[in-house]
N, C-alpha and C. Protein backbone atom coordinates (compact mmCIF):
# COMPACT_ATOMS: atom_id res chain seq x y z
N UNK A 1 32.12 32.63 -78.43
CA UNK A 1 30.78 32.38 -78.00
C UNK A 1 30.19 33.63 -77.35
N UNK A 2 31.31 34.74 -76.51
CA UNK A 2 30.61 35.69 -75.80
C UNK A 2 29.92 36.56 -76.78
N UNK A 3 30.62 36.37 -77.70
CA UNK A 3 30.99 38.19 -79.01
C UNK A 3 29.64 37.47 -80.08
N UNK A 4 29.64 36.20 -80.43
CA UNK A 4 27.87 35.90 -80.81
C UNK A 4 26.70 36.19 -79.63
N UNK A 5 26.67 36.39 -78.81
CA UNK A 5 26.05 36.36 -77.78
C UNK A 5 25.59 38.01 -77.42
N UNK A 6 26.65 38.77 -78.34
CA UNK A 6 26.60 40.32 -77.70
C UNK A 6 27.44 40.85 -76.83
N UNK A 7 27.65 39.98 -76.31
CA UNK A 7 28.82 40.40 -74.89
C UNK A 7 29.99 41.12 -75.66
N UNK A 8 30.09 42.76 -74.74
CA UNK A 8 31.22 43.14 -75.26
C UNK A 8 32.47 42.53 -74.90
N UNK A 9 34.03 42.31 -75.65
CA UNK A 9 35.07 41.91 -74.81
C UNK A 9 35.89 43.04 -74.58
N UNK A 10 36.44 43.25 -73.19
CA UNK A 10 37.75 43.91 -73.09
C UNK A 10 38.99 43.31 -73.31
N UNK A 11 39.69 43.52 -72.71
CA UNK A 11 40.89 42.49 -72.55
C UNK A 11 41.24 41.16 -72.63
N UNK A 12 41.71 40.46 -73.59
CA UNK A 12 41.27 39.03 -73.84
C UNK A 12 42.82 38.86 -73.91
N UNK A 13 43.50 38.00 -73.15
CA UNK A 13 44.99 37.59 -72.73
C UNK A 13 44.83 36.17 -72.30
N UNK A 14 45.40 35.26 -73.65
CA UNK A 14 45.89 33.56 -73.64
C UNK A 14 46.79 33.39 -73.69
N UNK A 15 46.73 32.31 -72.85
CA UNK A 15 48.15 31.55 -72.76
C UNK A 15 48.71 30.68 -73.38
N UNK A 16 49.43 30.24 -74.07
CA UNK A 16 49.41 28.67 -74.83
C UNK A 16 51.03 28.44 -74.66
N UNK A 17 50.96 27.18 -73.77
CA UNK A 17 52.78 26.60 -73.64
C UNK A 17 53.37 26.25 -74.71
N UNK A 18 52.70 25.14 -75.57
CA UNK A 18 53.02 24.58 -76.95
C UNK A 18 53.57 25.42 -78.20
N UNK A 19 54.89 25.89 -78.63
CA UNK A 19 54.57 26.97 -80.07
C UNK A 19 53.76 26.32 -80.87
N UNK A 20 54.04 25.39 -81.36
CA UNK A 20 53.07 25.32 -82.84
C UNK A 20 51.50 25.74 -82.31
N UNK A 21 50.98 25.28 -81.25
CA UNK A 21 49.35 25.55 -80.72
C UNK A 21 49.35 26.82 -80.62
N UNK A 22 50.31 27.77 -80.03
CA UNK A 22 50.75 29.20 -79.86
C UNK A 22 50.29 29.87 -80.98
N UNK A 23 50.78 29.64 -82.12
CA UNK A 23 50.64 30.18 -83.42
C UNK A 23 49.37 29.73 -84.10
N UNK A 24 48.96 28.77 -83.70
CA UNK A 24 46.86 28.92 -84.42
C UNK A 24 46.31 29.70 -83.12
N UNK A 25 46.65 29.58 -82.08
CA UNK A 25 46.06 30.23 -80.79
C UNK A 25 45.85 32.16 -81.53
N UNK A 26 47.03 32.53 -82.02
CA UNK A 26 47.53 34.24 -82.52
C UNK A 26 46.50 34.21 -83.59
N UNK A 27 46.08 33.28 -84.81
CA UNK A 27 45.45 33.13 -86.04
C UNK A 27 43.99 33.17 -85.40
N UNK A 28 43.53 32.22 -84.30
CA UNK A 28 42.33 32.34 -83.75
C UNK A 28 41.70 33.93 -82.93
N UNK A 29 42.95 34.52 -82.17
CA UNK A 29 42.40 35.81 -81.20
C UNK A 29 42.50 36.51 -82.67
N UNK A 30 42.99 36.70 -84.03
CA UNK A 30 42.73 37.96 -84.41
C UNK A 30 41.43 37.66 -85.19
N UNK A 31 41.70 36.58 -85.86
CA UNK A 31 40.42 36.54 -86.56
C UNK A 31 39.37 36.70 -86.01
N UNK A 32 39.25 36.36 -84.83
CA UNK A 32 37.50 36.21 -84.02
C UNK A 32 37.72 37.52 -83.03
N UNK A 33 38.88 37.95 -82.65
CA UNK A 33 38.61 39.40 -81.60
C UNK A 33 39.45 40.07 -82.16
N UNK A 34 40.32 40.01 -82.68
CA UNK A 34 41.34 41.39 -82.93
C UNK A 34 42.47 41.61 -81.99
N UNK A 35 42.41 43.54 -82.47
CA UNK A 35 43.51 43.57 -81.15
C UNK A 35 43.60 44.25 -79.70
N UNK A 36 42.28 43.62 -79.36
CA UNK A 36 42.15 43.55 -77.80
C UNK A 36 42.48 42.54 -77.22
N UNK A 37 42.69 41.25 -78.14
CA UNK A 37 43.32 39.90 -77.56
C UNK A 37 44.84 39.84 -77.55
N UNK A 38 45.37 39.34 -76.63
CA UNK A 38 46.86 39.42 -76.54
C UNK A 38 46.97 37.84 -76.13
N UNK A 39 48.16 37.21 -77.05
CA UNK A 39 48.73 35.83 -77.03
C UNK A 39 49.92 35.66 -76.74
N UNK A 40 50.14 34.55 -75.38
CA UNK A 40 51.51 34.27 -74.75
C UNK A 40 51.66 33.63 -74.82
N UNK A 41 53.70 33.03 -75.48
CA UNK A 41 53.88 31.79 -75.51
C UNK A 41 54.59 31.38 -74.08
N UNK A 42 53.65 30.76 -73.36
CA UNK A 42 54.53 30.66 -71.97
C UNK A 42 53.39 29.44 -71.02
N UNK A 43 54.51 29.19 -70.23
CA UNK A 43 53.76 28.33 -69.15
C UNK A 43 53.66 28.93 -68.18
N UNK A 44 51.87 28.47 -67.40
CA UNK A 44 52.09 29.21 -66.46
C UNK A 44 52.07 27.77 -65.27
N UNK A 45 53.10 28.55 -64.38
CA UNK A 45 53.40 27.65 -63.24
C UNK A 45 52.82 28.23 -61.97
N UNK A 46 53.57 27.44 -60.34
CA UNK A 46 53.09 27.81 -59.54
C UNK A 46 54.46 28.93 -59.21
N UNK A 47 54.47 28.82 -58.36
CA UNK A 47 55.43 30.54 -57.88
C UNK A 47 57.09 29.81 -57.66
N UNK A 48 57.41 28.57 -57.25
CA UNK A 48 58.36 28.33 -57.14
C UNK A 48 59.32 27.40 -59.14
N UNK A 49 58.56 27.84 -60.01
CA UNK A 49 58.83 27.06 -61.28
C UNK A 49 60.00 28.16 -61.84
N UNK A 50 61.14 27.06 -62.14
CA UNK A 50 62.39 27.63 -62.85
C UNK A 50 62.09 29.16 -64.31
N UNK A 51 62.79 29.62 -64.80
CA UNK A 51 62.27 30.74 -65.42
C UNK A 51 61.93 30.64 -66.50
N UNK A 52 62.45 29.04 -67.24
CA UNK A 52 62.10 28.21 -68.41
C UNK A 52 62.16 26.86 -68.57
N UNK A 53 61.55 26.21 -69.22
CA UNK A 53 61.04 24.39 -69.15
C UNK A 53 61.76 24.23 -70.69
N UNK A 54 62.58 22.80 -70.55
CA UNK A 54 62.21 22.01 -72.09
C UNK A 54 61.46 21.27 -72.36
N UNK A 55 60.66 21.59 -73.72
CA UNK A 55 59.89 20.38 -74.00
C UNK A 55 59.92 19.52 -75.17
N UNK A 56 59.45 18.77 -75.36
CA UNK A 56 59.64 17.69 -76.43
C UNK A 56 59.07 18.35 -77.58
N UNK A 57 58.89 18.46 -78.80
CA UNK A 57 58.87 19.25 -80.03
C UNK A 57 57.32 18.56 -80.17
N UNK A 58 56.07 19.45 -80.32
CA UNK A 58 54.92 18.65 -80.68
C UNK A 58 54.21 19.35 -82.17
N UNK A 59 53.57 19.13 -82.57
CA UNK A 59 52.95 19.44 -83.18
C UNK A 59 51.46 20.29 -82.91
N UNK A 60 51.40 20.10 -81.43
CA UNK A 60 50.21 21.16 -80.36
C UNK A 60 49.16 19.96 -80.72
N UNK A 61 48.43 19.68 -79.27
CA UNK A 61 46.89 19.33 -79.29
C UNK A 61 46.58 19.00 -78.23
N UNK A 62 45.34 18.75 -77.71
CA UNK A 62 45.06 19.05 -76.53
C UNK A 62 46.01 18.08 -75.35
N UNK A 63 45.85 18.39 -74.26
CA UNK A 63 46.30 17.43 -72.90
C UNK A 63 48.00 17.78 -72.82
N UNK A 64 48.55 18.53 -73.78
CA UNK A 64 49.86 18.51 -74.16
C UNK A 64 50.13 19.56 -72.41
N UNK A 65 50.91 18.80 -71.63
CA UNK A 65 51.38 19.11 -70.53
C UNK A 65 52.53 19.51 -70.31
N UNK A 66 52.72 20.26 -69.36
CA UNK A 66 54.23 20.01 -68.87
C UNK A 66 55.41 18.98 -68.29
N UNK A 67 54.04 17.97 -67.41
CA UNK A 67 54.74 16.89 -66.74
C UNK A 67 54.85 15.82 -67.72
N UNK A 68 53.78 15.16 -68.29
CA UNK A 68 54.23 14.58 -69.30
C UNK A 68 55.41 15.04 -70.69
N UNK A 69 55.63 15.98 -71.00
CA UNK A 69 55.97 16.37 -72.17
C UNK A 69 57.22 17.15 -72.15
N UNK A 70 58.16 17.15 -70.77
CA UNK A 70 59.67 17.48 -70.44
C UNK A 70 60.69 16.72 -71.48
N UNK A 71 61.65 17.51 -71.42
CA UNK A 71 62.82 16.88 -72.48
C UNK A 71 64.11 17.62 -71.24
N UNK A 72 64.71 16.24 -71.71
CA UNK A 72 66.23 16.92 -71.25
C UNK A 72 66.93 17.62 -71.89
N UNK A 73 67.69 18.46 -71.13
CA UNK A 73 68.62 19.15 -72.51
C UNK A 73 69.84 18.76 -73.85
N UNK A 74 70.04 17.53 -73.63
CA UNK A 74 70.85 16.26 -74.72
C UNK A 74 69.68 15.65 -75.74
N UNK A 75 68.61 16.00 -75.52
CA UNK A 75 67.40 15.06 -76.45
C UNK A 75 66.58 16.34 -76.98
N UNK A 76 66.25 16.46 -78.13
CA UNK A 76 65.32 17.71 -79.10
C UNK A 76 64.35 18.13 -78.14
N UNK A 77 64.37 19.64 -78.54
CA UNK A 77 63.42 20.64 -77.56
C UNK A 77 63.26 21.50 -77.82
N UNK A 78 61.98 22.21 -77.71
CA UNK A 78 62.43 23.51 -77.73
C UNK A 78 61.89 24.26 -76.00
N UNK A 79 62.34 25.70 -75.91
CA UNK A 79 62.61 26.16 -74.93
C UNK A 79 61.55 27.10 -74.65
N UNK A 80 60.87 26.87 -73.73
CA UNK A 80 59.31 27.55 -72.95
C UNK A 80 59.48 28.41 -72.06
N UNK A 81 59.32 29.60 -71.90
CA UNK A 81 59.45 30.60 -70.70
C UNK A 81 58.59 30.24 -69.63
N UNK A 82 58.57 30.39 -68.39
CA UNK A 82 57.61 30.38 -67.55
C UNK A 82 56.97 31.57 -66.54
N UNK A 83 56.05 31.80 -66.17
CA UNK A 83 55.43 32.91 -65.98
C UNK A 83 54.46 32.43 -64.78
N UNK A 84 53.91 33.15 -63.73
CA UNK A 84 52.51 32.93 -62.82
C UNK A 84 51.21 33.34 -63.15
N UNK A 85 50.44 33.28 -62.78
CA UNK A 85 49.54 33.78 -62.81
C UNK A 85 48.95 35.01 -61.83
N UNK A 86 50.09 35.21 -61.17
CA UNK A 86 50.45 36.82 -60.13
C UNK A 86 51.21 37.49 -61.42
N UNK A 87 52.02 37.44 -61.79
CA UNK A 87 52.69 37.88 -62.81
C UNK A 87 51.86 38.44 -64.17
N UNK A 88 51.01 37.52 -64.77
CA UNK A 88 50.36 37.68 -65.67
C UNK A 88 48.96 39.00 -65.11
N UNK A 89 48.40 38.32 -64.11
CA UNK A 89 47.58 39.34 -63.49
C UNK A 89 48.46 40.95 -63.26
N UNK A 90 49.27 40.58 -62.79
CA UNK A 90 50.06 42.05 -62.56
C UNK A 90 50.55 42.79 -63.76
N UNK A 91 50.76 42.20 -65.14
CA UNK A 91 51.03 42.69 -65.75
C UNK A 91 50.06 43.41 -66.44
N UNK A 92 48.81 42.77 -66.36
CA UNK A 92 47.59 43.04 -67.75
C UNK A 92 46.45 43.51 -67.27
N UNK A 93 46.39 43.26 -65.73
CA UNK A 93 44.85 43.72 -65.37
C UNK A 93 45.15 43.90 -63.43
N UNK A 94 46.55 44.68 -63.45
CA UNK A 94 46.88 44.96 -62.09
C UNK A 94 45.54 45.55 -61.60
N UNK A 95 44.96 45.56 -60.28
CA UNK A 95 43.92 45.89 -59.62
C UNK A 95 42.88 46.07 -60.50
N UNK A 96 42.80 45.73 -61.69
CA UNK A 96 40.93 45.25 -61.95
C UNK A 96 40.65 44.15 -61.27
N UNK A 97 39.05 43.60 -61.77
CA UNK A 97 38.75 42.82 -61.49
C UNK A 97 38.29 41.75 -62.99
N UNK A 98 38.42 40.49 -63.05
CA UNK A 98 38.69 39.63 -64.37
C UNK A 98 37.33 39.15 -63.85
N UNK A 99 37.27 39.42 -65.43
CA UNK A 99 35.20 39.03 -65.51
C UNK A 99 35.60 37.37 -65.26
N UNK A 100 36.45 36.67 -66.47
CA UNK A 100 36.45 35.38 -66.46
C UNK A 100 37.66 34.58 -66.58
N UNK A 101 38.02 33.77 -66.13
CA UNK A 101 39.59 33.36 -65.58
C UNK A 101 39.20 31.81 -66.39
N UNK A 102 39.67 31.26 -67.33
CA UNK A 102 39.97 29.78 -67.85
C UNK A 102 40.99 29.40 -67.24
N UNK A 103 41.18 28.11 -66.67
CA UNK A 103 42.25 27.38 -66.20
C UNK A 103 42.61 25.86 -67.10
N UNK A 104 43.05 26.09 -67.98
CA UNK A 104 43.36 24.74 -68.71
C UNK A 104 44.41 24.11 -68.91
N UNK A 105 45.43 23.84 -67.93
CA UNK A 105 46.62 23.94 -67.76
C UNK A 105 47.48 22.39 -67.61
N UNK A 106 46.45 21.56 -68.17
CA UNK A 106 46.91 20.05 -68.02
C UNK A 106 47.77 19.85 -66.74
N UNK A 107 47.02 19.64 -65.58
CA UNK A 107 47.51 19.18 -63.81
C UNK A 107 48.05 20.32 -63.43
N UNK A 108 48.68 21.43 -63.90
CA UNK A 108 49.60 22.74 -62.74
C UNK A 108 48.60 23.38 -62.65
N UNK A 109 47.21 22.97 -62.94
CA UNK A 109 45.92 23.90 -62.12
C UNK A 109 46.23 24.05 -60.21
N UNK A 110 46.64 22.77 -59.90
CA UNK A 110 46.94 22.62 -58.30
C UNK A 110 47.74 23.71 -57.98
N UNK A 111 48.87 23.82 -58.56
CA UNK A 111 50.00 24.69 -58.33
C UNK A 111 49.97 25.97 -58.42
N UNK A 112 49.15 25.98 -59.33
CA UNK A 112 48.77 27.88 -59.99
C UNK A 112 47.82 27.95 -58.65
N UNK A 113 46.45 27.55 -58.46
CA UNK A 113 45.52 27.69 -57.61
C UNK A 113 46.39 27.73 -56.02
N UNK A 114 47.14 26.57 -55.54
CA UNK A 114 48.04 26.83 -54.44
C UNK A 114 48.93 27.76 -53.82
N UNK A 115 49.59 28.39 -55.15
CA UNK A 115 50.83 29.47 -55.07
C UNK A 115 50.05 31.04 -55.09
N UNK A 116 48.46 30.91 -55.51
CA UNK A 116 48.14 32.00 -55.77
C UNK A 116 47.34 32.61 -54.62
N UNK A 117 47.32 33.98 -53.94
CA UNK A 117 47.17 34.55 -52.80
C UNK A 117 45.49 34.64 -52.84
N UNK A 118 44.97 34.72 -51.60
CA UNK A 118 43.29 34.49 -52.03
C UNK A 118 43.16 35.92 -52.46
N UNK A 119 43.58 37.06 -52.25
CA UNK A 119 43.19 38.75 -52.86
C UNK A 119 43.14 38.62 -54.40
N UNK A 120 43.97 37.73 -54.75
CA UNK A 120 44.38 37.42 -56.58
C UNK A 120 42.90 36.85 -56.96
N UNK A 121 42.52 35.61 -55.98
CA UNK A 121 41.74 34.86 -56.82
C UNK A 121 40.05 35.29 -56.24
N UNK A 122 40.09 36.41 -55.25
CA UNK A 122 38.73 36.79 -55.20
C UNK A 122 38.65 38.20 -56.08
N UNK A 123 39.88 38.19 -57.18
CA UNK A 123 39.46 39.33 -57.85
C UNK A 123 38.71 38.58 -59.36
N UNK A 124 38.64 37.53 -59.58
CA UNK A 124 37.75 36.48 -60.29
C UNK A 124 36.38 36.70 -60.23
N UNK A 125 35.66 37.20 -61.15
CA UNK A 125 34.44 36.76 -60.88
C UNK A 125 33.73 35.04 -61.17
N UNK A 126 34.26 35.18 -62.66
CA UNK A 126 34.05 33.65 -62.58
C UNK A 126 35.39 32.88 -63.25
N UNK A 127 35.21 31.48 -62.17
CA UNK A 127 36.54 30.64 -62.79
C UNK A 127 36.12 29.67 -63.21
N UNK A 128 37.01 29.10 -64.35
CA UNK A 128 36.03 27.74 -65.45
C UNK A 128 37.39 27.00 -64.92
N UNK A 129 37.80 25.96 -64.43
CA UNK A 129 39.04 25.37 -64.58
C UNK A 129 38.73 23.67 -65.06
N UNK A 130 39.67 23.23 -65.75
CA UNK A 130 39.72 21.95 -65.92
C UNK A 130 40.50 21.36 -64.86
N UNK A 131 39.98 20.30 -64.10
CA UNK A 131 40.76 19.33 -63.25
C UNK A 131 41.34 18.46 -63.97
N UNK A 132 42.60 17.52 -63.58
CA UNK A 132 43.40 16.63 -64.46
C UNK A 132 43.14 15.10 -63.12
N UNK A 133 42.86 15.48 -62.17
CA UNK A 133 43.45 14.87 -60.94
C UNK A 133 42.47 14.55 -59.87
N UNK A 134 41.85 13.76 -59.98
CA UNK A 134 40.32 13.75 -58.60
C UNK A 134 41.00 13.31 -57.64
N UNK A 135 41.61 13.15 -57.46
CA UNK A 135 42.48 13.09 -56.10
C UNK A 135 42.84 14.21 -55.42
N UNK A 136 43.39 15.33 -56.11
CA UNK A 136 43.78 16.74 -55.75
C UNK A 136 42.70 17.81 -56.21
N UNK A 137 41.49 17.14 -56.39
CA UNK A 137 40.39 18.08 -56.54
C UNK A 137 39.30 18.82 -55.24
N UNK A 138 39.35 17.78 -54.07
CA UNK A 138 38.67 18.79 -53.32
C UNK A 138 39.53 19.57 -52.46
N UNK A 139 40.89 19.68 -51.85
CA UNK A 139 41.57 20.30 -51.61
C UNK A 139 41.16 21.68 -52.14
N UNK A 140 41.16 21.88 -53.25
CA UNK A 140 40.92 23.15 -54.07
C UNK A 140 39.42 23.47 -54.16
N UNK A 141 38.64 22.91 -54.32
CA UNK A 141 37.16 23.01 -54.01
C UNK A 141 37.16 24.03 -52.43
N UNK A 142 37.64 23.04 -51.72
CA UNK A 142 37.30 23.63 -50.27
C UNK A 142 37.63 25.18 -50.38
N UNK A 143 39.02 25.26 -50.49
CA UNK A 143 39.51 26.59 -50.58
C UNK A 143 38.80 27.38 -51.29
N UNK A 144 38.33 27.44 -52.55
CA UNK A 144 37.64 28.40 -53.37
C UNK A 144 35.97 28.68 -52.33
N UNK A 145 35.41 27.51 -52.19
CA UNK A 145 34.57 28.16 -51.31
C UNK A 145 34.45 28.25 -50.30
N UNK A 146 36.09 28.37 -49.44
CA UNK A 146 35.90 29.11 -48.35
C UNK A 146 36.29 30.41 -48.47
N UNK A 147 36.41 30.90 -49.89
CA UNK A 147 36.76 32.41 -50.57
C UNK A 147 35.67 32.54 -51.30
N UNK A 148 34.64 32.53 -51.04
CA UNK A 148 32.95 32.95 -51.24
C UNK A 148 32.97 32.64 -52.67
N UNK A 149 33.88 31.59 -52.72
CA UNK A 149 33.30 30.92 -54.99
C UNK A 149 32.04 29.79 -54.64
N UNK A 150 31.06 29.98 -55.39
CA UNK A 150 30.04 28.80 -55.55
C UNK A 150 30.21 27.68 -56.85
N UNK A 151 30.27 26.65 -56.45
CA UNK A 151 29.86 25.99 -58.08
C UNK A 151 28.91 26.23 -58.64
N UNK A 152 28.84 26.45 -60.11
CA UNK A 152 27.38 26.53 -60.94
C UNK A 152 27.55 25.77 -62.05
N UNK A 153 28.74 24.21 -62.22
CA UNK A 153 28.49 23.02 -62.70
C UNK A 153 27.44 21.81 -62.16
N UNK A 154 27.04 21.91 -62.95
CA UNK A 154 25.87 20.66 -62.76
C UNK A 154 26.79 19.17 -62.89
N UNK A 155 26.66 18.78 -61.45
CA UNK A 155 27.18 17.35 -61.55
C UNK A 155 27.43 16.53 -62.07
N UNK A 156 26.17 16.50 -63.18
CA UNK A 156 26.16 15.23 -64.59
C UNK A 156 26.92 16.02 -65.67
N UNK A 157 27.51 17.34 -65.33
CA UNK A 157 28.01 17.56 -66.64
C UNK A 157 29.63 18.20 -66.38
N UNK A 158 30.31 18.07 -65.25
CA UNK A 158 31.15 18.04 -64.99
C UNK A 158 32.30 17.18 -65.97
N UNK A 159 32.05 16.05 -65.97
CA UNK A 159 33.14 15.18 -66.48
C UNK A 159 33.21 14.93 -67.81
N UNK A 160 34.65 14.64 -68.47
CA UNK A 160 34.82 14.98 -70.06
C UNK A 160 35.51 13.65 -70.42
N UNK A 161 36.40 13.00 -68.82
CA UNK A 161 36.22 11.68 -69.29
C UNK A 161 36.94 11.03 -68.03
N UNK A 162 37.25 9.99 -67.63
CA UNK A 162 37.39 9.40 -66.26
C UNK A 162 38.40 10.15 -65.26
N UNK A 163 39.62 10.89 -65.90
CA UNK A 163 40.45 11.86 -64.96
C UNK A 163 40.04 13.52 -65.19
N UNK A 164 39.74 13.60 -65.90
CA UNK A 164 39.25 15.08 -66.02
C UNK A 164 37.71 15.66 -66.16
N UNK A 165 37.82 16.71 -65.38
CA UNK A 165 36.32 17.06 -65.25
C UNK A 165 36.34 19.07 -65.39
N UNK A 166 35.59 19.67 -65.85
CA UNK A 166 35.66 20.81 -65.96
C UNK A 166 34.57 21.64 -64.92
N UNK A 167 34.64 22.85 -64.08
CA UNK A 167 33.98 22.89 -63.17
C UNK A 167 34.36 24.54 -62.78
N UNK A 168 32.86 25.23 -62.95
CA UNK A 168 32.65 26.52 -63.38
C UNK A 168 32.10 27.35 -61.94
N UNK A 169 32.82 28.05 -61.64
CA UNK A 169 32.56 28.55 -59.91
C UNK A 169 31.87 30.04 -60.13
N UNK A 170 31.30 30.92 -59.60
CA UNK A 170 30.57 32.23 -59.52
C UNK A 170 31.44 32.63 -58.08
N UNK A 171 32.29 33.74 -58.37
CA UNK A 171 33.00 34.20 -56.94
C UNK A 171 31.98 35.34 -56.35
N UNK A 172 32.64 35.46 -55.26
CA UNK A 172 31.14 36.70 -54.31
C UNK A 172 31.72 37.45 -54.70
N UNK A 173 32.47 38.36 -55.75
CA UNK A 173 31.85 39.42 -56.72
C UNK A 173 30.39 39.51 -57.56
N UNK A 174 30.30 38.90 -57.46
CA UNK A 174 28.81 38.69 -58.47
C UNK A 174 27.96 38.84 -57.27
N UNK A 175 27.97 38.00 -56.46
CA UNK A 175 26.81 38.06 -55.61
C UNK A 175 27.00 39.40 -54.60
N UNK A 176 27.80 39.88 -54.30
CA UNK A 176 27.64 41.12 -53.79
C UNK A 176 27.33 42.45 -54.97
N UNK A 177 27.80 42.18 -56.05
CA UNK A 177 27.44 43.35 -57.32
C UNK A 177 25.36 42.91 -57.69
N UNK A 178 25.29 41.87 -57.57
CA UNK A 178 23.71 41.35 -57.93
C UNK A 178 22.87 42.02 -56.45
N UNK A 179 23.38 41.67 -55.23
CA UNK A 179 23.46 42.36 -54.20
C UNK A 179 23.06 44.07 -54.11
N UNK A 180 23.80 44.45 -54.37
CA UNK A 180 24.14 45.66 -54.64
C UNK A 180 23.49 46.41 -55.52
N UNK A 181 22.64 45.64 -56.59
CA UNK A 181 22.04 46.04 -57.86
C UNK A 181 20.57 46.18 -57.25
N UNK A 182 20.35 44.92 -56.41
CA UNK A 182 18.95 44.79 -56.11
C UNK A 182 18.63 45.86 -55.21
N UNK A 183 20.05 46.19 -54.22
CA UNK A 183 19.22 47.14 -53.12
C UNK A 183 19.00 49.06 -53.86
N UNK A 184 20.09 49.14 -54.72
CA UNK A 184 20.03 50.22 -55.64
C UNK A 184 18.02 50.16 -56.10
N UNK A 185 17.46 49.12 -56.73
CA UNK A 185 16.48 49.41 -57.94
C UNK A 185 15.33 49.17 -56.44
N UNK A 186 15.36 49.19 -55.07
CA UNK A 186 14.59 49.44 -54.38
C UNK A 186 14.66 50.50 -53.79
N UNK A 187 15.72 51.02 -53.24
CA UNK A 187 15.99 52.30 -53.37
C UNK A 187 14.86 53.38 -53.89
């Protein structure tokens, strides 16, 4: 949608836990971006998650989780690395700043958002995350904007269906760079 739009992309790095989803995920970044997009088969957890998960063999589609979708190791699986989102940041975009952060992580949004240090997540300009959980949703609300994130979801269009709702924040990077722009062109 950005790259119809004009928007140049830099660095475009997905995640996908599922292999089979993994592998249209690789078919989707080249065809539509190339190779500035980079595709990981991995979960991302919160900071205390083992170094790999089993999961039940799917065929990939959406909601496909971690908590629902565990296998023991006596019952078919295959075997998922796990990774943070300190980790991933450190690897791909150590001290930049990430134009746009997706969180679609079926419920370990809590965990990723919890385990992650506020310096990490005010280097966000904007975060899109899907909630799984309205119960464990303003917990995380609060925190983001008491780290200068605003919502810029419109209320009526938040929700996708009775447990999940998607909800698009503007961090005070923007507003200090818009800031910053305005006092420059008076200048």
């Amino acid at each position: 949608m950005l790259m119809v739009q004009g928007v140049k992309l830099g660095l475009v790095v997905s995640v996908e836990m599922n292999p089979a989803t993994y592998s249209r995920l690789l078919v989707n970044l080249q065809s539509n971006i190339g190779f500035s997009a980079i595709g990981i088969n991995a979960a991302v957890c919160g900071a205390n998650a083992p170094s790999e998960i089993l999961l039940t063999p799917s065929r990939g589609s959406t909601g496909y989780g971690m908590t629902d979708h565990m296998a023991g190791a006596s019952s078919p699986h295959v075997v998922v690395k796990t990774t943070t989102f300190e980790s991933l940041y450190n690897h791909y975009f150590s001290g930049e700043v990430i134009d746009i952060c997706k969180i679609d992580i079926e419920g370990a949004e809590y965990d990723l958002i919890d385990s992650s240090h506020d310096d990490l997540l005010r280097k966000m300009r904007y975060l899109v995350i899907e909630f799984h959980d309205p119960s464990k949703t303003p917990p995380v609300i609060e925190r983001l904007t008491k780290l200068g994130f605003s919502e810029m979801t419109q209320r009526d269009r938040r929700r996708s269906n009775a447990q999940t709702e998607v909800r698009v924040f503007r961090g005070s990077l923007v507003q200090e760079e818009s800031a910053q722009q305005s006092d420059s062109v008076r200048s």
